[in-house]
Protein backbone atom coordinates (compact mmCIF):
# COMPACT_ATOMS: atom_id res chain seq x y z
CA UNK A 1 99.58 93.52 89.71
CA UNK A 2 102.31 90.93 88.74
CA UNK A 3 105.35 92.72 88.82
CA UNK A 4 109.14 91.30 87.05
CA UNK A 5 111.40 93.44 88.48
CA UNK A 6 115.45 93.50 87.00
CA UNK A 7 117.90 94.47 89.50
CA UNK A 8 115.48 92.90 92.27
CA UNK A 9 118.41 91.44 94.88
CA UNK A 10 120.50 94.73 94.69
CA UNK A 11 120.43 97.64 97.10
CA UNK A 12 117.66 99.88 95.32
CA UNK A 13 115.32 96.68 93.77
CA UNK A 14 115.21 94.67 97.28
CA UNK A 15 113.61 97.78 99.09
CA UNK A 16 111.59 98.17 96.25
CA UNK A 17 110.26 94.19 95.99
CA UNK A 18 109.74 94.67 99.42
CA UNK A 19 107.61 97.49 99.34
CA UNK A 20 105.44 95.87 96.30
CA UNK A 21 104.98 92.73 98.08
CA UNK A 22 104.30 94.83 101.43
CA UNK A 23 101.49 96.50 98.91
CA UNK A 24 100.26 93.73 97.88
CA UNK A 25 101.89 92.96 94.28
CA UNK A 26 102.90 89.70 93.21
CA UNK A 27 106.40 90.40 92.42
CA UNK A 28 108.68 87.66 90.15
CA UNK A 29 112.91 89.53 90.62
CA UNK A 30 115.15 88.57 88.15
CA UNK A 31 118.21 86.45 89.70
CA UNK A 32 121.86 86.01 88.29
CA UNK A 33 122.65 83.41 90.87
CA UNK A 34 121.65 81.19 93.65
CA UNK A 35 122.65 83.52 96.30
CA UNK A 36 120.84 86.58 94.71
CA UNK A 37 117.61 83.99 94.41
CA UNK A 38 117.91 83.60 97.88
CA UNK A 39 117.43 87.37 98.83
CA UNK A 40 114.45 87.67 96.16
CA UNK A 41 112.94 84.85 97.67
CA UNK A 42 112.88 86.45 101.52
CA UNK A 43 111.75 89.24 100.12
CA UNK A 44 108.45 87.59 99.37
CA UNK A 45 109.03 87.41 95.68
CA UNK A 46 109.18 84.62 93.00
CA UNK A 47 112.34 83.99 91.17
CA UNK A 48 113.67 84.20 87.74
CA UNK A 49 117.10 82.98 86.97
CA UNK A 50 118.72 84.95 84.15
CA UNK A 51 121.36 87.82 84.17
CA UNK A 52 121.24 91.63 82.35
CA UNK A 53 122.69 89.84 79.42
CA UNK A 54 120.60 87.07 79.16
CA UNK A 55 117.95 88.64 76.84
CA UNK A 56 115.38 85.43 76.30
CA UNK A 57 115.02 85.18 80.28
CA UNK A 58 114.54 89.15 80.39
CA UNK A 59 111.84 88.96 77.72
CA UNK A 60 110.30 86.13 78.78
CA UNK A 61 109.80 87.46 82.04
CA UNK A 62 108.50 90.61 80.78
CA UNK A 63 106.32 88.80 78.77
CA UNK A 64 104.76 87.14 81.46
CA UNK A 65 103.88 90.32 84.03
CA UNK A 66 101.61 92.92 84.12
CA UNK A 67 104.24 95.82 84.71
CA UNK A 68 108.27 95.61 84.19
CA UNK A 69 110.49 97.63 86.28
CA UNK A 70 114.27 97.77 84.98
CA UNK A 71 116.40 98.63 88.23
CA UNK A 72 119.72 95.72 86.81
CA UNK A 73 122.73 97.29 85.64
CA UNK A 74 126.25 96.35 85.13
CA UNK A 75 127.80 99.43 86.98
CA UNK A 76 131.11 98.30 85.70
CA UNK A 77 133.07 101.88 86.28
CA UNK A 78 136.50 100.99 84.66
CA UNK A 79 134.28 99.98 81.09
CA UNK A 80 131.42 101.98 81.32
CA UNK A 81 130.66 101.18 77.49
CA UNK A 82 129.89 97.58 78.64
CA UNK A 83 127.55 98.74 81.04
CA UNK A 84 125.70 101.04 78.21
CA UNK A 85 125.63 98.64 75.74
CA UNK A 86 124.24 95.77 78.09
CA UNK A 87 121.78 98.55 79.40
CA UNK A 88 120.48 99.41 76.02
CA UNK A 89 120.21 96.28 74.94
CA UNK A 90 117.81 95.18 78.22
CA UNK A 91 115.54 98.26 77.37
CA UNK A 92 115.28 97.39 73.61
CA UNK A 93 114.09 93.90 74.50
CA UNK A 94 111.85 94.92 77.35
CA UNK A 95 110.23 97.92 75.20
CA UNK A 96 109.41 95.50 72.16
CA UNK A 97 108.38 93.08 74.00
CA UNK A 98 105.55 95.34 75.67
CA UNK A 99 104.87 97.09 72.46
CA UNK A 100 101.35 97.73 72.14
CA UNK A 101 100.02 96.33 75.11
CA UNK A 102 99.37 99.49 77.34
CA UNK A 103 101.86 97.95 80.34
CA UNK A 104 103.62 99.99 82.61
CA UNK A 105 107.60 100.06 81.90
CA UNK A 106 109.60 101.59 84.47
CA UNK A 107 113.30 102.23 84.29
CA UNK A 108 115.91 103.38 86.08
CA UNK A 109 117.82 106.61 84.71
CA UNK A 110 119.56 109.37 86.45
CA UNK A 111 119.19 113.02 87.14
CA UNK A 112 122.59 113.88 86.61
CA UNK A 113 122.01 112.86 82.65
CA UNK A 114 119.52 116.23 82.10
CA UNK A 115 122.58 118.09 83.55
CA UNK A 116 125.98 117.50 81.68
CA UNK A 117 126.14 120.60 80.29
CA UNK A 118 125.47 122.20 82.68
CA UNK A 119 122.31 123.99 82.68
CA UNK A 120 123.10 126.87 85.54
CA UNK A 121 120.41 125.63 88.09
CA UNK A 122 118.96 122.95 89.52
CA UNK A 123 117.53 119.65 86.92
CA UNK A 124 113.83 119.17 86.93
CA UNK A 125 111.73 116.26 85.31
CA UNK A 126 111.14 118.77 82.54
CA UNK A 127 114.81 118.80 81.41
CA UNK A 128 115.64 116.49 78.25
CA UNK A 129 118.21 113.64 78.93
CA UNK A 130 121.36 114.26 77.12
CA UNK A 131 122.27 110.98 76.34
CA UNK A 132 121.44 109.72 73.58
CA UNK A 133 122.09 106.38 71.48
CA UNK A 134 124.19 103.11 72.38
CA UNK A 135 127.84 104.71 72.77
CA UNK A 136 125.92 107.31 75.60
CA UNK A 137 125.92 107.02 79.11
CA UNK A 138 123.43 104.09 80.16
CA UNK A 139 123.22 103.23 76.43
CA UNK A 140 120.67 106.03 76.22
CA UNK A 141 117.99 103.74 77.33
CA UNK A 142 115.78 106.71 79.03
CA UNK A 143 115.33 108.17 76.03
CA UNK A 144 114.62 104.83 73.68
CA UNK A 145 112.15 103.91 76.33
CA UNK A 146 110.07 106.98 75.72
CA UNK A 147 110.13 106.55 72.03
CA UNK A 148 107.69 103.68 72.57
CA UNK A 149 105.20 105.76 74.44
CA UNK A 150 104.12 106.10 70.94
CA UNK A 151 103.89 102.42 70.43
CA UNK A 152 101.45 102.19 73.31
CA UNK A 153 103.80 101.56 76.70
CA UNK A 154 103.37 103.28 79.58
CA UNK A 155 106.57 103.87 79.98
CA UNK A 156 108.20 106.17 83.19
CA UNK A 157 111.53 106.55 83.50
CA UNK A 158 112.67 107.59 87.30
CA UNK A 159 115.43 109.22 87.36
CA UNK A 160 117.52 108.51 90.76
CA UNK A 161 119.68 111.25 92.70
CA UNK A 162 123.56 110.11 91.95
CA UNK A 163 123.04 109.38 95.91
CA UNK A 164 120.68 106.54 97.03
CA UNK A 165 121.92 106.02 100.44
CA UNK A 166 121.09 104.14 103.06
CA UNK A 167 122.43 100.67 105.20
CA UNK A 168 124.20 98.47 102.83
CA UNK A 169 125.18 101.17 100.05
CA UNK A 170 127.82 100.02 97.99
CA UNK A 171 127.30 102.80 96.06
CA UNK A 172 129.33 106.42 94.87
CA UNK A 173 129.46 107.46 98.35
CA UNK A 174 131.04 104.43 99.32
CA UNK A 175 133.37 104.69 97.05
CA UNK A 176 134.33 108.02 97.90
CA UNK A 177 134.65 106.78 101.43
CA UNK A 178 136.93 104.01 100.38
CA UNK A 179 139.69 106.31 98.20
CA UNK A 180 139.65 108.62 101.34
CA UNK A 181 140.82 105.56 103.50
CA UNK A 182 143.55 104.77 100.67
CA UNK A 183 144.39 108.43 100.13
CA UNK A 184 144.39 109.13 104.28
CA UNK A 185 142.37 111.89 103.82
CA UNK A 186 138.85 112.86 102.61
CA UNK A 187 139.02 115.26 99.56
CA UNK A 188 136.62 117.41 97.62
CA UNK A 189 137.32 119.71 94.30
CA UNK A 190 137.66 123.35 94.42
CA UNK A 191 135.77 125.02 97.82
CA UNK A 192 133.75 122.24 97.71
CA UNK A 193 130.61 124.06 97.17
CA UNK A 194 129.61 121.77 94.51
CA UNK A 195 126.53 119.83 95.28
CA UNK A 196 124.64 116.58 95.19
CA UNK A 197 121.44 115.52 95.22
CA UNK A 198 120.11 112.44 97.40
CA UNK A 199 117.92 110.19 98.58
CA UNK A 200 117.46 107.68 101.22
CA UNK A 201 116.89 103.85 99.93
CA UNK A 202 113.44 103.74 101.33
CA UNK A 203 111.94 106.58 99.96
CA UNK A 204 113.34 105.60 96.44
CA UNK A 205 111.89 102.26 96.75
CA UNK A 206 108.35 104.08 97.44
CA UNK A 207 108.64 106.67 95.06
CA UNK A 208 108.81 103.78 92.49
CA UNK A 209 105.52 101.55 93.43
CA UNK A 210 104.07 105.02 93.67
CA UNK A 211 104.89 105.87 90.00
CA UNK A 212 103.87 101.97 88.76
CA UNK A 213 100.45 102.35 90.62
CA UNK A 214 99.57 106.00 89.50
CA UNK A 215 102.19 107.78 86.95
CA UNK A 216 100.88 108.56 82.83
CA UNK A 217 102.78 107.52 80.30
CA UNK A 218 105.99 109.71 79.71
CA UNK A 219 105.82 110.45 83.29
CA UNK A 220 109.72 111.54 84.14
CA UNK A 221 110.00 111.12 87.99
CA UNK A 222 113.16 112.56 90.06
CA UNK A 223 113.73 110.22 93.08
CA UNK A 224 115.49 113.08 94.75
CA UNK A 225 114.46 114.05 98.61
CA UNK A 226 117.75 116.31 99.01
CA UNK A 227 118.37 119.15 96.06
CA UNK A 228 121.99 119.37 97.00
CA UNK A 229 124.08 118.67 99.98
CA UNK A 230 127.35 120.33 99.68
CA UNK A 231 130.66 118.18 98.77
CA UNK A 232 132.64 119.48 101.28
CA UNK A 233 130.14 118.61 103.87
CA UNK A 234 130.24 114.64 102.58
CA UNK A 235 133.77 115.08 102.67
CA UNK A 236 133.85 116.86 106.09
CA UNK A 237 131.29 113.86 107.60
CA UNK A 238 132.98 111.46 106.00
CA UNK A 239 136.52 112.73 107.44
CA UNK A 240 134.79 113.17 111.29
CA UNK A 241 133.80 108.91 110.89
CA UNK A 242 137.53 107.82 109.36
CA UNK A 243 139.87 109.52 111.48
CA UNK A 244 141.24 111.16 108.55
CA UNK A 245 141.44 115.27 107.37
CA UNK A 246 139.17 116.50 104.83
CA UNK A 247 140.65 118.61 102.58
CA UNK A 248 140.68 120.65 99.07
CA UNK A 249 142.44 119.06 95.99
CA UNK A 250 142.48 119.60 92.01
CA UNK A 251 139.55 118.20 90.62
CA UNK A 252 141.41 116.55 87.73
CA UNK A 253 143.11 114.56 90.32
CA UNK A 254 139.91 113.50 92.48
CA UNK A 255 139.04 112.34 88.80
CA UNK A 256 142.24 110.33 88.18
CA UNK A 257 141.70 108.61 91.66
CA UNK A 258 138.03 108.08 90.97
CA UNK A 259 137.60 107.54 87.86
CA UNK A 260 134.12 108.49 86.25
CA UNK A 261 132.64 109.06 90.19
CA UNK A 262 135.33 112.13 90.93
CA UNK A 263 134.05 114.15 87.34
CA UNK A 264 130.31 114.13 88.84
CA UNK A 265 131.95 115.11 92.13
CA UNK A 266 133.07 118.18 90.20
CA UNK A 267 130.51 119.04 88.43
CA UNK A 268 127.71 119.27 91.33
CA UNK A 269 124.44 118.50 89.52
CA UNK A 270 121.57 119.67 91.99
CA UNK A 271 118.00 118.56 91.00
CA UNK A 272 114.55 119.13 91.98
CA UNK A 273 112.02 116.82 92.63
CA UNK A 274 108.51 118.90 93.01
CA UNK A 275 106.57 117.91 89.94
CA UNK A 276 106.93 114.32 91.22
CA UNK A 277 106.04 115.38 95.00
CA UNK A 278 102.77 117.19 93.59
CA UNK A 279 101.69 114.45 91.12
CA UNK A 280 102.43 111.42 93.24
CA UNK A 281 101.91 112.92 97.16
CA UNK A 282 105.77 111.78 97.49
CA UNK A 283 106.92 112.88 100.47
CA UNK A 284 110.42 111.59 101.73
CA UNK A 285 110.68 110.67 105.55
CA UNK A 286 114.26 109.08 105.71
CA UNK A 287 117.32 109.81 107.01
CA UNK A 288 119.55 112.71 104.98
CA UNK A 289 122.45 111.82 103.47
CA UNK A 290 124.92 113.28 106.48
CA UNK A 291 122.44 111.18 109.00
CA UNK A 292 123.02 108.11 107.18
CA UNK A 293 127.14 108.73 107.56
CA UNK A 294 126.87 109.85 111.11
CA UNK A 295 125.16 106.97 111.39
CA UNK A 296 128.20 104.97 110.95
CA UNK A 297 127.37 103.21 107.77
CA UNK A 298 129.89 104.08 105.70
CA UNK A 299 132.64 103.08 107.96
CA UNK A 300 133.84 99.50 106.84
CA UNK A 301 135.27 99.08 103.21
């Protein structure tokens, strides 16, 4: 299957290129600049040059593969409406352009957007995502995906843990890690009982060619492999590899000092991931979340 993957040099799309091509998909990864062409092209992929909002390069692209899997995004935390907007926008194009034509469309979404309002237990890939139209979080591009299920796309949105860890993870618990070297110690709200879910890079990355080669259309998959590891442990693990103490604070002001990261740190969304186990055979093998810090690689800024 030809494959034109968004996203494809960053932390979650280059495992996932990596296992396609490893599987035996021809993959072309969308590439904002020479250097990010490089890492698509040692992955064994073909290259497209062409950012998230360069829309003719996006459709073309899509126009030209077999299957689209939407992994770019902006994750610009200080204007989050950019990143919606830019999101949406992507999805629109993507969506029309495989209108009709029975091709897989796979996109990346997030469990912790089924579980805003807090639902009292753990999210499941039966729960509706709250977030709906352009001003919403990610533009509400899960849902206007699935509206064209109708329209004849396959489309499956996978919906990653707020965690995807791993080597290399310049993601939220990086940036956790970073304000507790600023702050000189390693916070978490309340008795940090709150919890998040996780998963390790790899078994994302599989979850996804696992979806592309076997999910129905409407399929909502939960890349999650942990339900819920407990704040204050991440802040505790985090403290025992910075030298610093972990301690309790407000959460309003772990939200001032994170912005947008530190309210999902309050909150504590677990999820559940069995209805993707049983339909796929998923079965995640990597490292936990408090391996992956023990393992040191979180350390640096």
């Amino acid at each position: 299957m030809h494959v034109f993957v968004t996203g494809a040099s960053g932390f979650i799309g280059s495992a996932v290129v990596a296992d396609l091509v490893a599987a035996g998909h021809e993959v072309t990864g969308l590439a904002r600049s020479a250097e990010s062409a490089s890492v698509v092209t040692r992955l064994g992929a073909a290259v497209r040059r062409g950012d998230l909002d360069d829309l003719d390069s996006i459709r073309q692209g899509a126009t030209a593969a077999d299957a689209v899997i939407h992994l770019a995004n902006k994750h610009d935390w200080d204007n989050p409406e950019v990143s919606n907007r830019a999101e949406r926008a992507a999805v629109q194009v993507i969506s029309d352009t495989l209108d009709g034509s029975g091709r897989p469309f796979m996109l990346a979404s997030g469990t912790a957007l089924a579980g805003q309002s807090g639902l009292g237990r753990p999210v499941t890939e039966r729960d509706r995502n709250e977030a709906v139209g352009p001003d919403s979080p990610r533009g509400g591009a899960e849902n206007l995906a699935l509206d064209y299920v109708e329209k004849g796309v396959r489309v499956i949105p996978v919906r990653f843990a707020p965690t995807v860890h791993g080597e290399g993870d310049h993601g939220f618990i990086s940036i956790v890690a970073q304000a507790a070297r600023r702050r000189g110690a390693s916070v978490y709200p309340g008795d940090g009982g709150n919890r998040w879910p996780a998963v390790h890079r790899s078994d994302a990355a599989r979850l996804v060619r696992l979806g592309l080669e076997h999910a129905p259309a409407g399929t909502i998959l939960h890349a999650v492999a942990e339900e819920g590891v407990a704040v204050r442990q991440i802040a505790e693990a985090l403290a025992g590899r910075l030298g610093v103490p972990a301690k309790s604070a407000p959460a309003e002001q772990i939200a001032e000092e994170i912005p947008f990261i530190g309210r999902f740190l309050a909150a504590g969304i677990p999820a559940k991931s069995e209805i993707t186990r049983d339909l796929l055979g998923w079965r995640p093998a990597g490292p936990t979340l408090l391996e992956d810090i023990a393992a040191g690689h979180y350390d640096q800024p």
